[in-house]
N, C-alpha and C. Protein backbone atom coordinates (compact mmCIF):
# COMPACT_ATOMS: atom_id res chain seq x y z
N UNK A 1 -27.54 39.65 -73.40
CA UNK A 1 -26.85 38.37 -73.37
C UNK A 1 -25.40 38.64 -72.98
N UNK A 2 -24.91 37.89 -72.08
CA UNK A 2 -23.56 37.96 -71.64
C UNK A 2 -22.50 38.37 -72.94
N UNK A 3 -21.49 38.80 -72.39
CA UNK A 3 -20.49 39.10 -73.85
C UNK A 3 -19.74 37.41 -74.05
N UNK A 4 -19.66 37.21 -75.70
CA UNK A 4 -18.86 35.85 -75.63
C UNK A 4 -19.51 34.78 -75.59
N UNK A 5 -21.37 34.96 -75.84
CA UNK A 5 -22.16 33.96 -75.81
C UNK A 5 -23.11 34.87 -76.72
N UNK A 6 -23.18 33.90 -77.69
CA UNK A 6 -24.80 34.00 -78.83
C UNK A 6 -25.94 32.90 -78.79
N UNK A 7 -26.73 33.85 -79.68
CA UNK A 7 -27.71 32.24 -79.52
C UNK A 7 -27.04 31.18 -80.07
N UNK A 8 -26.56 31.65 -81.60
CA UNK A 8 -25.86 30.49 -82.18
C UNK A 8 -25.46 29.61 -81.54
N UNK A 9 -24.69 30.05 -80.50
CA UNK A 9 -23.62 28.61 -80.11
C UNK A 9 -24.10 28.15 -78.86
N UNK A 10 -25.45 28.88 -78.58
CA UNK A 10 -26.48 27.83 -77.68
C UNK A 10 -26.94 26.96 -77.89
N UNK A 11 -27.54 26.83 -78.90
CA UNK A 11 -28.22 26.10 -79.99
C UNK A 11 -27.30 24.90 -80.39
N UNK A 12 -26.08 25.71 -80.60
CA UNK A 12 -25.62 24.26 -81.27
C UNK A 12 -24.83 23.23 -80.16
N UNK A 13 -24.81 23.84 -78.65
CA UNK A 13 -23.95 22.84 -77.37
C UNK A 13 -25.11 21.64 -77.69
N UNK A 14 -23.75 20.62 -77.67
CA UNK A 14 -23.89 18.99 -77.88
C UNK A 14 -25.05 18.79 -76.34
N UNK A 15 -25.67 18.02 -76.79
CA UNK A 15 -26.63 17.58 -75.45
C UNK A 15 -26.51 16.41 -75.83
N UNK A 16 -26.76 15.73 -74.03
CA UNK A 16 -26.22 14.16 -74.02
C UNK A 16 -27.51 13.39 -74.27
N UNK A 17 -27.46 12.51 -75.01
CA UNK A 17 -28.82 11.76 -74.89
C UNK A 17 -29.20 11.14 -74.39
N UNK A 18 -30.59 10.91 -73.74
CA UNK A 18 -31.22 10.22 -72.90
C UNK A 18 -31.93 8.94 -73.27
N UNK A 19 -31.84 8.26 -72.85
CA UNK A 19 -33.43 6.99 -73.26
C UNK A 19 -34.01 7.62 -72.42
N UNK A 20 -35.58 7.33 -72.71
CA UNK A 20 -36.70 7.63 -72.30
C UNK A 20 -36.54 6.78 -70.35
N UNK A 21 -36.32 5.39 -70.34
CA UNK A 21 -35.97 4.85 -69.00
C UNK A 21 -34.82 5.20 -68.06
N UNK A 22 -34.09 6.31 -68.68
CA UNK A 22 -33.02 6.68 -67.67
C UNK A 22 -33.38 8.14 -67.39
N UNK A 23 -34.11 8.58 -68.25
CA UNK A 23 -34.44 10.04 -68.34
C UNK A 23 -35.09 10.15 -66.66
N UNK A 24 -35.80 9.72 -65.94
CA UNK A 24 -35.58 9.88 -64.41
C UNK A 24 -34.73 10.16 -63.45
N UNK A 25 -33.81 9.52 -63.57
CA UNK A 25 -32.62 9.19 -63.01
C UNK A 25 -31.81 9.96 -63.38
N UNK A 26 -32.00 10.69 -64.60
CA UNK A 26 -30.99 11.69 -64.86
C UNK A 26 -31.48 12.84 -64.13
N UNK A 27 -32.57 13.09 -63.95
CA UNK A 27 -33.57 13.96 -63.50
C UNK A 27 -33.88 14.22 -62.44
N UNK A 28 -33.33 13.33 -61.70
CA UNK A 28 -33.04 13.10 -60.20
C UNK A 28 -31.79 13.20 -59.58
N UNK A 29 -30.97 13.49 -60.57
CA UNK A 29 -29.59 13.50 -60.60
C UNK A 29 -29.30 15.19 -60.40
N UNK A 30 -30.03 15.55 -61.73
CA UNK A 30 -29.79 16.92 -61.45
C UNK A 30 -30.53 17.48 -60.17
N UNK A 31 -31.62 17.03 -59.65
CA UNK A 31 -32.17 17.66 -58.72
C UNK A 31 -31.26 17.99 -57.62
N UNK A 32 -30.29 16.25 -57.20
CA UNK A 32 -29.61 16.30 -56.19
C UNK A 32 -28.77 17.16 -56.23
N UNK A 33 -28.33 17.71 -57.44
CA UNK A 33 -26.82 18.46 -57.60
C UNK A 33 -27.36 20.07 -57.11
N UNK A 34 -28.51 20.71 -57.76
CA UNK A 34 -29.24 21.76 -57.05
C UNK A 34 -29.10 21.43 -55.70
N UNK A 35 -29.85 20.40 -54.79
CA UNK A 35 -29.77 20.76 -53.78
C UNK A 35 -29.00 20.56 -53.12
N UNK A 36 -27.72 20.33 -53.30
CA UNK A 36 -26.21 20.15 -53.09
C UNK A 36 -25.58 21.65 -52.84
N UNK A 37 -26.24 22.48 -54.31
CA UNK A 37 -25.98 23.68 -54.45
C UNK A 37 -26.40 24.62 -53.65
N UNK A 38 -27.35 24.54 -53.42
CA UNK A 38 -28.34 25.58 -52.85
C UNK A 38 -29.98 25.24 -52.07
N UNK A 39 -29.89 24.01 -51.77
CA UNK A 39 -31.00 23.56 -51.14
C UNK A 39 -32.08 23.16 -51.12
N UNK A 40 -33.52 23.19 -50.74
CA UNK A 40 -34.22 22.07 -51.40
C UNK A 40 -35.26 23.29 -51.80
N UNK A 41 -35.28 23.98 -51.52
CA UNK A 41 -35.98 25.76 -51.99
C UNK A 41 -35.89 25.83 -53.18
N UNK A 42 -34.48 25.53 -53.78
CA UNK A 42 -34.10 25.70 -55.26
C UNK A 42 -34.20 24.88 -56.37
N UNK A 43 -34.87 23.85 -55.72
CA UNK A 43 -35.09 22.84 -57.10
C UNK A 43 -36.04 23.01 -57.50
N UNK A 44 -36.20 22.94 -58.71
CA UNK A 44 -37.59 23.08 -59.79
C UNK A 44 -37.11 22.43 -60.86
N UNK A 45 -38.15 21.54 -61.30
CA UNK A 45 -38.35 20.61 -62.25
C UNK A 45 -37.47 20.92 -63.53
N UNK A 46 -38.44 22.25 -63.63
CA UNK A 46 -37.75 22.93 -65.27
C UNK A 46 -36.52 23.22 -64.94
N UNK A 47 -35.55 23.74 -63.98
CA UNK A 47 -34.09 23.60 -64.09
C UNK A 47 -33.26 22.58 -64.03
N UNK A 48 -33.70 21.75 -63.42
CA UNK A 48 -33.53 19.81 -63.40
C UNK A 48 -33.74 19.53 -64.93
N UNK A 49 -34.60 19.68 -65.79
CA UNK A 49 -34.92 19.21 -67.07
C UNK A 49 -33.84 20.06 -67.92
N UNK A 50 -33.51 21.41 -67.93
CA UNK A 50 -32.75 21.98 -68.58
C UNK A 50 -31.05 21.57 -68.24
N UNK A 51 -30.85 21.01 -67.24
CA UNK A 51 -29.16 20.45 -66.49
C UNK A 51 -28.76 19.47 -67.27
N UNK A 52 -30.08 18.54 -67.39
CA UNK A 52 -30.22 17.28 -68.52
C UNK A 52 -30.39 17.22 -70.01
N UNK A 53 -30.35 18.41 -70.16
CA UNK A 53 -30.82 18.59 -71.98
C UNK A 53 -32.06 18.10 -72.19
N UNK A 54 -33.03 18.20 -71.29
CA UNK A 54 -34.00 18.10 -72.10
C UNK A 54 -35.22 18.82 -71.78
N UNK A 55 -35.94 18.53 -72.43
CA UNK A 55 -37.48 20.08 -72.52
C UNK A 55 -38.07 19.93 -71.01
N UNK A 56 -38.81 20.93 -70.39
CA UNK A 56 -39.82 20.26 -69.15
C UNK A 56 -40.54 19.67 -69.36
N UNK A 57 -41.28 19.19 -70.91
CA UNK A 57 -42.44 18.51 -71.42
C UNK A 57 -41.33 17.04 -70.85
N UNK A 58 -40.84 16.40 -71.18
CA UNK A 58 -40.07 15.29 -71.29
C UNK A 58 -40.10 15.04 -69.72
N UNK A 59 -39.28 16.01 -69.06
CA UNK A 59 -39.49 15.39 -67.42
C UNK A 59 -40.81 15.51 -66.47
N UNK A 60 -41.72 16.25 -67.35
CA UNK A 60 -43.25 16.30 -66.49
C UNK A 60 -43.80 15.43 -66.84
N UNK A 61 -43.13 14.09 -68.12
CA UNK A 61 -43.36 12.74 -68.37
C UNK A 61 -43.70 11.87 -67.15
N UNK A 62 -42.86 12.12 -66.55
CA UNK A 62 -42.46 11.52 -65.25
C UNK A 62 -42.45 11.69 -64.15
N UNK A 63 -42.36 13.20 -63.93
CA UNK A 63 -42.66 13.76 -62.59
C UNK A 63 -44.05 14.68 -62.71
N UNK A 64 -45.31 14.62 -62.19
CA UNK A 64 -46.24 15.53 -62.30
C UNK A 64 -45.94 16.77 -61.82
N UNK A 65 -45.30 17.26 -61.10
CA UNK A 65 -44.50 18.55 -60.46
C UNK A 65 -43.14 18.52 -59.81
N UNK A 66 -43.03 19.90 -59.23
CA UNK A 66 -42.24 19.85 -58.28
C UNK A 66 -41.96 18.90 -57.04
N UNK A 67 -43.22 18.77 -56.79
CA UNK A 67 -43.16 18.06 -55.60
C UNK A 67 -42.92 16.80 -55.78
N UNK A 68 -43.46 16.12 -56.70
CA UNK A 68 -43.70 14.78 -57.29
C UNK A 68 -41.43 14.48 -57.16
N UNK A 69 -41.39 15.74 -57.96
CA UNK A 69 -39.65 14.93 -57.71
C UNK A 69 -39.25 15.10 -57.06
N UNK A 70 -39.30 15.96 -55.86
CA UNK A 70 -38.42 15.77 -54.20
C UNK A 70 -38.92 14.81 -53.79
N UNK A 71 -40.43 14.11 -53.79
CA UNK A 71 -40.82 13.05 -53.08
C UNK A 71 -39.48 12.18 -53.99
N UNK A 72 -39.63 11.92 -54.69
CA UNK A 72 -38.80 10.86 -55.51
C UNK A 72 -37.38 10.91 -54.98
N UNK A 73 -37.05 11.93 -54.82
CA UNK A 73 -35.87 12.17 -54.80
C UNK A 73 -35.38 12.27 -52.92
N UNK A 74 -35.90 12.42 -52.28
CA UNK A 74 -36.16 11.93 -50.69
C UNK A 74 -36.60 10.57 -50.85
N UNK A 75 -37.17 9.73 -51.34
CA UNK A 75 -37.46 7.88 -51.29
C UNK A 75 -35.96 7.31 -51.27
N UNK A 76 -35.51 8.14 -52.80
CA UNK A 76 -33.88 7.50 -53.19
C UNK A 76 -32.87 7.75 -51.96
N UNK A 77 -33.16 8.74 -51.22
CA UNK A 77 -31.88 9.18 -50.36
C UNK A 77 -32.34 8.31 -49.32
N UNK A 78 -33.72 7.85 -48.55
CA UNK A 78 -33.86 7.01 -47.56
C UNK A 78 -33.55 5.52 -47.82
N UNK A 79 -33.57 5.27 -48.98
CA UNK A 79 -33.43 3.57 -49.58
C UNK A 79 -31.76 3.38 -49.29
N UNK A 80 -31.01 4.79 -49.70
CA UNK A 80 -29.72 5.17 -49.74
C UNK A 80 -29.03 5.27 -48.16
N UNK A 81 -29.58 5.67 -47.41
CA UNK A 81 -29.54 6.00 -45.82
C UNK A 81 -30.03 4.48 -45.59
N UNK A 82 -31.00 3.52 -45.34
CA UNK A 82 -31.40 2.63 -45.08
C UNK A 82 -30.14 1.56 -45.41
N UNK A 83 -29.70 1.30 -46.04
CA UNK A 83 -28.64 0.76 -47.06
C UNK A 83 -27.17 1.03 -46.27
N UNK A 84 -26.94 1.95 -45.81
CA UNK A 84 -26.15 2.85 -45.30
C UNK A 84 -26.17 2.26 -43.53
N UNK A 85 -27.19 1.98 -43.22
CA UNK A 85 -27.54 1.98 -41.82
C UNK A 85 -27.39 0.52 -41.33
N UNK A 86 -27.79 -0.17 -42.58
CA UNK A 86 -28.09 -1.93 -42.61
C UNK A 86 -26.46 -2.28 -42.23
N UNK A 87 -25.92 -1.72 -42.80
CA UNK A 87 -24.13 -1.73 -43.28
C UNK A 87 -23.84 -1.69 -41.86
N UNK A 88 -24.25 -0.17 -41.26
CA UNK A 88 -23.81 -0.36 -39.71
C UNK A 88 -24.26 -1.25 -38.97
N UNK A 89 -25.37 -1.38 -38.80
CA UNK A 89 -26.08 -2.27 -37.72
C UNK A 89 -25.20 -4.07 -37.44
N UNK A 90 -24.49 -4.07 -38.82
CA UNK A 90 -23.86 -4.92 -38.89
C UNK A 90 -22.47 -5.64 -38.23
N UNK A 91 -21.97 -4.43 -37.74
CA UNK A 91 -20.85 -4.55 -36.52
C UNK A 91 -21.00 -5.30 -35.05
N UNK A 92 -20.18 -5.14 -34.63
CA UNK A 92 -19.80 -5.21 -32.91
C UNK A 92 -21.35 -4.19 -31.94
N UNK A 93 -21.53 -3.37 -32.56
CA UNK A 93 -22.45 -2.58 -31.89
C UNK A 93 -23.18 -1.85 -33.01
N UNK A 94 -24.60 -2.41 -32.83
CA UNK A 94 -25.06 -2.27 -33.91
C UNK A 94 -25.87 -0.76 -34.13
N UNK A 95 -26.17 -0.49 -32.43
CA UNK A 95 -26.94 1.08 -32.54
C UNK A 95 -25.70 1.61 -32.76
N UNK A 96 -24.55 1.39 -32.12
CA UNK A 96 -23.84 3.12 -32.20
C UNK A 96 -23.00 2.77 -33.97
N UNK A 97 -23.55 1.54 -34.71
CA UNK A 97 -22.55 1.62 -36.14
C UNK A 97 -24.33 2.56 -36.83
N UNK A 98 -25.02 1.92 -36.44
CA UNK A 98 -26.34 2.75 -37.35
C UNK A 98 -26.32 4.51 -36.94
N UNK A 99 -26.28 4.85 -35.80
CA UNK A 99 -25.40 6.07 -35.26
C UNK A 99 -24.60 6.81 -36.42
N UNK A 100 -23.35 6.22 -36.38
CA UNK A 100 -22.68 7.15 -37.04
C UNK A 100 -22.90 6.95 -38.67
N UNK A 101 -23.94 5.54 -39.09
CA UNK A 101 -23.74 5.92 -40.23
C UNK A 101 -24.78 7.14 -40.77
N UNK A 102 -25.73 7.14 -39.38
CA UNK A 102 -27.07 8.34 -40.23
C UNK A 102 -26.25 9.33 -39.63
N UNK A 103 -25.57 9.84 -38.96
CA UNK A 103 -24.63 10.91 -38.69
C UNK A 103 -23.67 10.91 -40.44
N UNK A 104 -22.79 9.72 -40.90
CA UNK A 104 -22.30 10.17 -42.01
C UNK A 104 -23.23 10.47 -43.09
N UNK A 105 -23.89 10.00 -43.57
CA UNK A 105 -25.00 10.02 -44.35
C UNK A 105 -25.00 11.45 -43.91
N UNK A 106 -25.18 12.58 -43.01
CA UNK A 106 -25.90 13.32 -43.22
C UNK A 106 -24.85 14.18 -43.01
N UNK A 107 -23.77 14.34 -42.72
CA UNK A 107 -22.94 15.17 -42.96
C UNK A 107 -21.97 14.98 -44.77
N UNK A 108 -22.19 14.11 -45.59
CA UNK A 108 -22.10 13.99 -47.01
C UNK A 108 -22.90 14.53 -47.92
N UNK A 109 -24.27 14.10 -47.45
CA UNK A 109 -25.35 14.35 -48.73
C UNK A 109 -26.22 15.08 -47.64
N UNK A 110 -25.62 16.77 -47.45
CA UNK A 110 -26.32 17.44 -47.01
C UNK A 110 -27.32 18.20 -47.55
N UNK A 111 -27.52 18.28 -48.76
CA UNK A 111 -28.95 19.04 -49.22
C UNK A 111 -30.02 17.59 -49.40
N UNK A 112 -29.88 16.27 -49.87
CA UNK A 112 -30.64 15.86 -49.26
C UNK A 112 -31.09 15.41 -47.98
N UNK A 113 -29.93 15.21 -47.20
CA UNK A 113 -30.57 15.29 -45.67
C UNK A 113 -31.49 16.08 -45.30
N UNK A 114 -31.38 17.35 -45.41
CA UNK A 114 -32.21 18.48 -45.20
C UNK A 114 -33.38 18.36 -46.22
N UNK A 115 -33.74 17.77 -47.20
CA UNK A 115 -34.86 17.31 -48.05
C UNK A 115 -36.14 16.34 -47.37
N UNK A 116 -34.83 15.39 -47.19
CA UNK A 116 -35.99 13.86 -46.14
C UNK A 116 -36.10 14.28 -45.26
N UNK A 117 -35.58 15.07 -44.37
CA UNK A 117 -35.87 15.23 -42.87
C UNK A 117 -36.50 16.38 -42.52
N UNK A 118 -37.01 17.39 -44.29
CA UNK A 118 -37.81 18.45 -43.89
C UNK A 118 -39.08 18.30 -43.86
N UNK A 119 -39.97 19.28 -44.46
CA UNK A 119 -41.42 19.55 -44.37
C UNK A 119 -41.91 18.63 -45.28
N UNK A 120 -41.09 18.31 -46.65
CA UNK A 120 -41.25 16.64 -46.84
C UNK A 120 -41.71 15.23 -46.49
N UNK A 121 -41.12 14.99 -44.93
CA UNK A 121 -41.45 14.25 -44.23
C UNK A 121 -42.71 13.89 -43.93
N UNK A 122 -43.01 15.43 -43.35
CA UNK A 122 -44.83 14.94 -42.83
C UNK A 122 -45.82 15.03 -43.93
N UNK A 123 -44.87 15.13 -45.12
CA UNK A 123 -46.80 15.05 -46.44
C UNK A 123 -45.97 13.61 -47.02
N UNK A 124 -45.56 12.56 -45.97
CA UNK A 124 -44.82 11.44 -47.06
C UNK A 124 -46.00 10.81 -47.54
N UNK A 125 -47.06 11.05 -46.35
CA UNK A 125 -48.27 9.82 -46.70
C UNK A 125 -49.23 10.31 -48.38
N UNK A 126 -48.56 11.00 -48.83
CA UNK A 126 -49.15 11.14 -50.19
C UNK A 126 -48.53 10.46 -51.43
N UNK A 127 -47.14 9.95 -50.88
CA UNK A 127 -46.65 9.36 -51.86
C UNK A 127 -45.83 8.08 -51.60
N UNK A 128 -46.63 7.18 -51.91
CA UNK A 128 -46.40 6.02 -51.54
C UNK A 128 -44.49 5.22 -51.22
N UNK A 129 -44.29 6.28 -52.43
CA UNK A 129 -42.58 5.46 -52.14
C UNK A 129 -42.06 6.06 -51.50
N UNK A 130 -42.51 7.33 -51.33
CA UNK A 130 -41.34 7.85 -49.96
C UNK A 130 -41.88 7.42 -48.48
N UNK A 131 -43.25 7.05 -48.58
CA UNK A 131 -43.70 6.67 -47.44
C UNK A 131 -43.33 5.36 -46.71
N UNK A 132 -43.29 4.30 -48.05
CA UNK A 132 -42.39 3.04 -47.71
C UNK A 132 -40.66 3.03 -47.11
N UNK A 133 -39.94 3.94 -48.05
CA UNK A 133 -38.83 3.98 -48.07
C UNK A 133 -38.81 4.84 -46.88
N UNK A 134 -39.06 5.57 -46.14
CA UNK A 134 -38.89 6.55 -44.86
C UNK A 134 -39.07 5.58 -43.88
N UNK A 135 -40.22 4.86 -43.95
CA UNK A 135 -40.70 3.85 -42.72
C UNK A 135 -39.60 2.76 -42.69
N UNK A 136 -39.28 2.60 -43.88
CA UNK A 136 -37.47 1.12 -43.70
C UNK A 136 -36.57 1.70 -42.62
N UNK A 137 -36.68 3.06 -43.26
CA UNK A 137 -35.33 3.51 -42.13
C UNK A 137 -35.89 3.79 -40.33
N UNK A 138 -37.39 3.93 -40.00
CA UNK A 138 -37.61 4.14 -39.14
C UNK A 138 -37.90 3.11 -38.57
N UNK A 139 -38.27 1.90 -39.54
CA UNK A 139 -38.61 0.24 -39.23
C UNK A 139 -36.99 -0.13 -38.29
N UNK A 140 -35.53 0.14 -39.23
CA UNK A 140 -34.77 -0.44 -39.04
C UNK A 140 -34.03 0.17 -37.87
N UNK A 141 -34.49 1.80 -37.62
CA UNK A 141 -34.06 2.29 -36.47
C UNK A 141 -34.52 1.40 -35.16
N UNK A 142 -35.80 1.47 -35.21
CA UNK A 142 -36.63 0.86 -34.35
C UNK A 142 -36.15 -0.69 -33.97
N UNK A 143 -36.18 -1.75 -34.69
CA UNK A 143 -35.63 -2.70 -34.90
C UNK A 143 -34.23 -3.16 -34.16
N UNK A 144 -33.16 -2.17 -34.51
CA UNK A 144 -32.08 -2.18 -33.68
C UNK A 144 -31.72 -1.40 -32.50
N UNK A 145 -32.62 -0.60 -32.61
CA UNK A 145 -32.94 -0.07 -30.84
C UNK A 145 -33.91 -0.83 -29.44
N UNK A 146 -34.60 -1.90 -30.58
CA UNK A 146 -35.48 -2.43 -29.39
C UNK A 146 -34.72 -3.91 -29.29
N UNK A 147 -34.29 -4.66 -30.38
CA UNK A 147 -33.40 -5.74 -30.40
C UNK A 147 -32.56 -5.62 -29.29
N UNK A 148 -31.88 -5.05 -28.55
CA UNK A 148 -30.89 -5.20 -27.62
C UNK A 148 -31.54 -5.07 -26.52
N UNK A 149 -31.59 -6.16 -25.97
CA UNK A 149 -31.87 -6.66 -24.75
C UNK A 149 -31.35 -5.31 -23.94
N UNK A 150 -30.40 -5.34 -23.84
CA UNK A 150 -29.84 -3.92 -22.05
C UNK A 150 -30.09 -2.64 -22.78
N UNK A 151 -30.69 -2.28 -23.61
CA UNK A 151 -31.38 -1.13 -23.98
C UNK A 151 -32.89 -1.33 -24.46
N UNK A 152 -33.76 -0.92 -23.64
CA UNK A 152 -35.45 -0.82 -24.08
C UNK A 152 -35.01 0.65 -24.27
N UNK A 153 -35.56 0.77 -25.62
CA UNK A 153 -35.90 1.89 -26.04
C UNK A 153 -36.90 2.75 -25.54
N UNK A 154 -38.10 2.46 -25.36
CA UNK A 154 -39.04 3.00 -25.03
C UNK A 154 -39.25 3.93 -23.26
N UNK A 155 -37.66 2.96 -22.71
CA UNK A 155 -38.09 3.35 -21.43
C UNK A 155 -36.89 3.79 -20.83
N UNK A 156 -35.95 4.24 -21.42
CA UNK A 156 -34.51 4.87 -21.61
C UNK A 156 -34.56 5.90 -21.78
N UNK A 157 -34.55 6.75 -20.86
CA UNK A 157 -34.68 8.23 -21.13
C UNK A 157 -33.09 8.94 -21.57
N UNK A 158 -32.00 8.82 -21.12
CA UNK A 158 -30.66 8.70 -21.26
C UNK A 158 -30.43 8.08 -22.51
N UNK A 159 -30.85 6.97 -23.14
CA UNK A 159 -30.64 6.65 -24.59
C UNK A 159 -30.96 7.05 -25.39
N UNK A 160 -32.48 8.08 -25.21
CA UNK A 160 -33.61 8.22 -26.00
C UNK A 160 -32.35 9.87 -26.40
N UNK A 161 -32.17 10.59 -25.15
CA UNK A 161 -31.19 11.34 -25.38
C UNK A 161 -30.08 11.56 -26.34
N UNK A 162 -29.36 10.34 -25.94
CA UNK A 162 -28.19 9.84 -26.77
C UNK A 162 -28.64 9.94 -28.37
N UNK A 163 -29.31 9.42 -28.66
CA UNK A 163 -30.16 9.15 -29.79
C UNK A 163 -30.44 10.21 -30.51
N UNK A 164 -31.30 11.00 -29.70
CA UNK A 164 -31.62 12.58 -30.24
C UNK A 164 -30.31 13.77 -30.36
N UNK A 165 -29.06 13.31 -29.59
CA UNK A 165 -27.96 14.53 -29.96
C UNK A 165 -27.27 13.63 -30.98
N UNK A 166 -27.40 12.08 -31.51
CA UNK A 166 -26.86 12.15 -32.85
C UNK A 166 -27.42 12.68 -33.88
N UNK A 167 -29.07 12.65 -33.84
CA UNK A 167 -29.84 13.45 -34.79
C UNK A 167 -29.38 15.01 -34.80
N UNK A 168 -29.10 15.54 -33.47
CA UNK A 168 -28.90 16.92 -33.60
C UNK A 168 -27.40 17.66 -34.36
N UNK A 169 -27.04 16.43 -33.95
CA UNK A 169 -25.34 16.50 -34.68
C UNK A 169 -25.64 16.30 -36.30
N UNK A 170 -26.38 15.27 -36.60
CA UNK A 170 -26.36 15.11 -38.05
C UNK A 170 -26.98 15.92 -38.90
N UNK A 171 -27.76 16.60 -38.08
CA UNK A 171 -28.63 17.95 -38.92
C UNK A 171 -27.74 19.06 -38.77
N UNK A 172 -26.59 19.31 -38.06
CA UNK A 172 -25.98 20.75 -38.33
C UNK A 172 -24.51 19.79 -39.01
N UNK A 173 -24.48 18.82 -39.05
CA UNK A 173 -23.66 18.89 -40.08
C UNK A 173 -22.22 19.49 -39.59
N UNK A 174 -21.83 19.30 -38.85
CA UNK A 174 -20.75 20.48 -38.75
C UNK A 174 -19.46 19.53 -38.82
N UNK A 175 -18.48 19.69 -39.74
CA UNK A 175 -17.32 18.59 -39.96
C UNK A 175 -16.18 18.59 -38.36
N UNK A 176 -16.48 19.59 -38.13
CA UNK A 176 -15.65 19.94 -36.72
C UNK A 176 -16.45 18.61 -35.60
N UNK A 177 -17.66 18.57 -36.10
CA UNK A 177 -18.12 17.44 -34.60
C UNK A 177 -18.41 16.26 -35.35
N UNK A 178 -18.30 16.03 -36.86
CA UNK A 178 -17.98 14.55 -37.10
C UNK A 178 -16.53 14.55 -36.58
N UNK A 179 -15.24 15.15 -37.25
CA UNK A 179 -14.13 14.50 -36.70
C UNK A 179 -14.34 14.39 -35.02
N UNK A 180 -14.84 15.03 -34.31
CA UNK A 180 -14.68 14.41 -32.90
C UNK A 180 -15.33 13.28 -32.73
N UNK A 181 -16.44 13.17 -33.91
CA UNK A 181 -17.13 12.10 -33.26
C UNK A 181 -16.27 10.64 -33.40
N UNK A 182 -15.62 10.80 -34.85
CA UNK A 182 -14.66 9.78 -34.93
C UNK A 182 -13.40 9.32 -33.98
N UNK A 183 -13.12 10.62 -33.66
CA UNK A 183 -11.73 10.80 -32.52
C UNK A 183 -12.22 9.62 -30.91
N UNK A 184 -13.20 10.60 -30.88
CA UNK A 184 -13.78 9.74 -29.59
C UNK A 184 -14.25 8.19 -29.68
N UNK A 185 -15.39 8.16 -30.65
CA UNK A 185 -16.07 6.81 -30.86
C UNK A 185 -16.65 6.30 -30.08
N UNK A 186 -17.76 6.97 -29.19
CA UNK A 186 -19.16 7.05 -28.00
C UNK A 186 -18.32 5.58 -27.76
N UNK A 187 -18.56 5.17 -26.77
CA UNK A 187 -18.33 3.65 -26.14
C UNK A 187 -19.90 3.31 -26.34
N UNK A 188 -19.32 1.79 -26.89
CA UNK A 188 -20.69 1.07 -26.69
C UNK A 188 -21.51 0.45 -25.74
N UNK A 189 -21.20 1.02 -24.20
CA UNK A 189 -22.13 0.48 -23.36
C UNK A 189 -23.00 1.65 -23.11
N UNK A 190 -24.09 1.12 -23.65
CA UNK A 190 -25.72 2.13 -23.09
C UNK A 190 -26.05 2.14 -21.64
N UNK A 191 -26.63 3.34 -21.19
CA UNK A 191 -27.35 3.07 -20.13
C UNK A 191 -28.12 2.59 -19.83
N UNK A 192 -28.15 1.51 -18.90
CA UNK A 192 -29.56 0.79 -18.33
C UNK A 192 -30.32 1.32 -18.17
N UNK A 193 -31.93 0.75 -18.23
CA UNK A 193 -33.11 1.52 -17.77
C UNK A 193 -33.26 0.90 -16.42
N UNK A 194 -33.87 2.24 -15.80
CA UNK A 194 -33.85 1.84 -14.13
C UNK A 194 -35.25 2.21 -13.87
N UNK A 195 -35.86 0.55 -13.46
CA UNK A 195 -37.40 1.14 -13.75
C UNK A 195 -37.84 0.56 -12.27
């Protein structure tokens, strides 16, 4: 045991108490902070339950495994991103405000970015709320990419582009190409499709 630590005074650190209805949420809380820390490799239930003061019996209440709480915990970050995106779409230009907000979104809450947008993704269809909550954000992508008349999505190869180097930007995360992205601020005229 480390020097300067006994059991004694393990035993006796104050733990915060939970209700049984927040005990999720706390639990999901700690998950995020792991993968804040160290990524989505590193979360496990029982260290999430121990962050919270409480036993793994108590959070396997609620979560049947591991997996059970990244699904949970990827639903919350897409409801969170969705929310995030609605906000943009809401401007002067509604793809390039949904743009930078899944670009901010993912340069902030980078261990869950890298959660929803990993190997996660393709087993969503096992769990119903991340499967709903993933499809909002792909509903609402969709939605405001096909809504604008001088951009068809489908047949925009140059947009479809555009589109895919904000994704590529928002997955490396790199603060050096958000501030440019802010500096610059893409102009909002898309390229026509030339069919």
């Amino acid at each position: 045991m480390p020097s300067g630590l006994n059991m004694k005074s393990l035993m006796d650190t104050p733990r915060p108490p939970h209700h049984r209805s927040n005990l999720p949420n706390a639990v999901r809380a700690a998950a995020r902070a792991i993968l804040d820390e160290a990524g989505p490799d590193a979360v496990r239930l029982r260290e999430a339950a121990r962050r919270v003061g409480v036993s793994a019996t108590a959070a396997y209440r609620h979560f049947a495994n591991k997996e059970a709480l990244l699904a949970s915990v990827a639903a919350e970050g897409f409801r969170e991103l969705a929310a995030a995106m609605e906000r943009g779409a809401a401007g002067s230009d509604p793809l390039g405000g949904v743009g930078l907000a899944y670009f901010d979104f993912a340069l902030q809450k980078r261990g869950l970015f890298r959660l929803m947008f990993g190997p996660i993704l393709v087993e969503r269809a096992k769990c119903p709320e991340l499967n709903e909550a993933a499809g909002a954000v792909f509903g609402l992508l969709q939605r405001v990419a096909v809504s604008d008349d001088d951009w068809p999505c489908e047949d925009d190869v140059a947009g479809m582009a555009a589109w895919g180097l904000v994704m590529a930007c928002s997955a490396a995360s790199s603060p050096d190409v958000h501030k440019e992205v802010q500096r610059t601020r893409f102009s909002s005229k898309r390229p026509h499709s030339h069919k």
